[in-house]
Protein backbone atom coordinates (compact mmCIF):
# COMPACT_ATOMS: atom_id res chain seq x y z
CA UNK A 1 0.00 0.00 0.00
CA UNK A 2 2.80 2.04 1.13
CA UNK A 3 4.48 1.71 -2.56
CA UNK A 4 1.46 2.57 -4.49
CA UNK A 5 1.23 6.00 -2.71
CA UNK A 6 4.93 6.66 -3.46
CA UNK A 7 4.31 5.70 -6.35
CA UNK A 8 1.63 7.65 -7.29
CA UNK A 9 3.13 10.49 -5.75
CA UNK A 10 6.33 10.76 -7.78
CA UNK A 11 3.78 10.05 -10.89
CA UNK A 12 1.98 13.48 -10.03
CA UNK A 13 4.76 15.34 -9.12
CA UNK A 14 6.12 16.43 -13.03
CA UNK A 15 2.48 16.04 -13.35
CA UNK A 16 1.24 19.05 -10.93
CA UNK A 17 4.76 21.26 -11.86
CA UNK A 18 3.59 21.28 -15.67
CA UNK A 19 0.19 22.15 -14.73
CA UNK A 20 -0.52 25.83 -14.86
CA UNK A 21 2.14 28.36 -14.17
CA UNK A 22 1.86 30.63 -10.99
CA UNK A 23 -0.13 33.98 -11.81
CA UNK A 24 2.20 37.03 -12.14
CA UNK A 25 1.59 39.01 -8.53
CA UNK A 26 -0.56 42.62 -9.20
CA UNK A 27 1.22 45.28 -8.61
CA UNK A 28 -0.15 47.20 -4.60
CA UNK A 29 -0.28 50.58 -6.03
CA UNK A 30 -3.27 49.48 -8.53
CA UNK A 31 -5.52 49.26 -5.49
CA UNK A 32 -5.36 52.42 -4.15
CA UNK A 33 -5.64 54.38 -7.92
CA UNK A 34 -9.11 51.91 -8.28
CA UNK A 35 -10.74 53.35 -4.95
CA UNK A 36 -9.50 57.10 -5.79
CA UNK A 37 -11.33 56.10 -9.18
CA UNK A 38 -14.51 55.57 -7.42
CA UNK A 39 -14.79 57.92 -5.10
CA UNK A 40 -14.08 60.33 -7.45
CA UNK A 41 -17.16 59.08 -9.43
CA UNK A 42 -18.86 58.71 -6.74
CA UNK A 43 -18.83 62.45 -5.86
CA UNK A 44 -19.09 63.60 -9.90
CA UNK A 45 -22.26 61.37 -10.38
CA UNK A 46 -24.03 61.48 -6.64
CA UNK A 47 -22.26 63.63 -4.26
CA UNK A 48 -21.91 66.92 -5.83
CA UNK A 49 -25.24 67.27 -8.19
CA UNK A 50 -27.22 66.37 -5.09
CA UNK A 51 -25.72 68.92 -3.25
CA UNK A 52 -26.57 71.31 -5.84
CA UNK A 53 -29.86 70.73 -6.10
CA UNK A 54 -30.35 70.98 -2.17
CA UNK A 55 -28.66 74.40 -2.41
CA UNK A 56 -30.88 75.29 -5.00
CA UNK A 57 -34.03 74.27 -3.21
CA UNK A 58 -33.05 75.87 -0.10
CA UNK A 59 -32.47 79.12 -1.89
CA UNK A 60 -36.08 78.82 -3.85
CA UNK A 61 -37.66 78.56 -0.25
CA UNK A 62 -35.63 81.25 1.53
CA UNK A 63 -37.23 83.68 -1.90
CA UNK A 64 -40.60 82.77 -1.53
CA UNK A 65 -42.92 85.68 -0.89
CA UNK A 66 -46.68 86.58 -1.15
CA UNK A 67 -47.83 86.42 -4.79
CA UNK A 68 -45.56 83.94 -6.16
CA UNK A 69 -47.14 81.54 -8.10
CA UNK A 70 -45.67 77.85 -6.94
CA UNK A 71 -45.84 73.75 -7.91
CA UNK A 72 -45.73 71.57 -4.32
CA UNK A 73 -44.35 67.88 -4.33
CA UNK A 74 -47.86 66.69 -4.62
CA UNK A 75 -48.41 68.55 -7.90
CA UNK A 76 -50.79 70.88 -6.93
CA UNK A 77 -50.30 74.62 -8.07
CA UNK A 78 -51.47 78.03 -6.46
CA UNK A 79 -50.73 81.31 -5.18
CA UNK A 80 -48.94 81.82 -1.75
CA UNK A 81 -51.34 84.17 0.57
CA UNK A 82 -48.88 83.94 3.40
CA UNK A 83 -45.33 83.08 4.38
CA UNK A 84 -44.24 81.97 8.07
CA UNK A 85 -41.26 80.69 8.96
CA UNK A 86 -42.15 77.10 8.63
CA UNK A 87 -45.23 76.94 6.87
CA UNK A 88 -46.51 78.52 3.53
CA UNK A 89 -50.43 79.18 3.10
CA UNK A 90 -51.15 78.08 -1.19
CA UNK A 91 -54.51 79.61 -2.58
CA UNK A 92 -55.39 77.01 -4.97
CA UNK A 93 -58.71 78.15 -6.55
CA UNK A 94 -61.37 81.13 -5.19
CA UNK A 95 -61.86 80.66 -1.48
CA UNK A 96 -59.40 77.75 -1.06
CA UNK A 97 -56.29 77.68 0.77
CA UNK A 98 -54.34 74.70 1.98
CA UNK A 99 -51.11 75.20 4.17
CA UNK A 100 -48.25 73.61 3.24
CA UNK A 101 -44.24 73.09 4.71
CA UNK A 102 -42.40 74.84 2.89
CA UNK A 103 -40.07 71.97 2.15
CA UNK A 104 -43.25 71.37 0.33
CA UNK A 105 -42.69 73.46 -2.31
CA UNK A 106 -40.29 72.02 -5.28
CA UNK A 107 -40.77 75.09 -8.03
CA UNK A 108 -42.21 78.33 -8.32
CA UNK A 109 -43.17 79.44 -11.90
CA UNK A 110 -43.70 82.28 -14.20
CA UNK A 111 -46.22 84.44 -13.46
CA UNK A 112 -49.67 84.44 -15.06
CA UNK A 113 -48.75 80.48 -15.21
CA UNK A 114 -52.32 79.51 -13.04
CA UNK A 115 -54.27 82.23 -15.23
CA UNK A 116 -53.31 80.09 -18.47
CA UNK A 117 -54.46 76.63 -16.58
């Protein structure tokens, strides 16, 4: 028993050595250029345009003043009556006026906008 596992052993030997050659070794600096890669995507294609937009919505709701005509996140469109500091009253037809946050409110357009509706 012995000398069939030497013997097989020596028989896979040349066997296992002509195989496959070893992988050449990466080099380490090709790690750290791949993550500067991506995080530098990262903040082009999420970071940075997301930031713009919530500088530009925080500027549209520090401007808005009675008169303005404005669209809220649930799509409905009116005139703002009255502006607090957290809360913005929309009038959205004769005699109707809903309060809102102002987070609320994503656009203000032209006016004359709710005249042409």
């Amino acid at each position: 028993m012995k000398k069939l596992l030497a013997a097989a052993a020596l028989a896979l030997s040349p066997a296992l050595a002509l195989a496959a050659p070893a992988a050449p070794a990466q080099p380490t600096w090709q790690l750290p250029i791949m993550l500067g890669l991506f995080v530098l995507i990262f903040w082009f294609m999420v970071w940075r345009p997301q930031s713009k937009r919530a500088k530009e919505h925080k500027a549209l709701i520090a401007a808005l003043s009675k008169g303005d005509e404005v669209t809220t996140a649930a799509g409905i469109a009116g005139k703002v009556t009255k502006v607090s500091d957290d809360y913005v009253s929309v009038e959205v037809s004769d005699n109707v006026e809903l309060t809102f946050q102002k987070q609320a409110i994503v656009a203000t357009l032209p006016k004359g906008t709710l005249k042409a509706l």
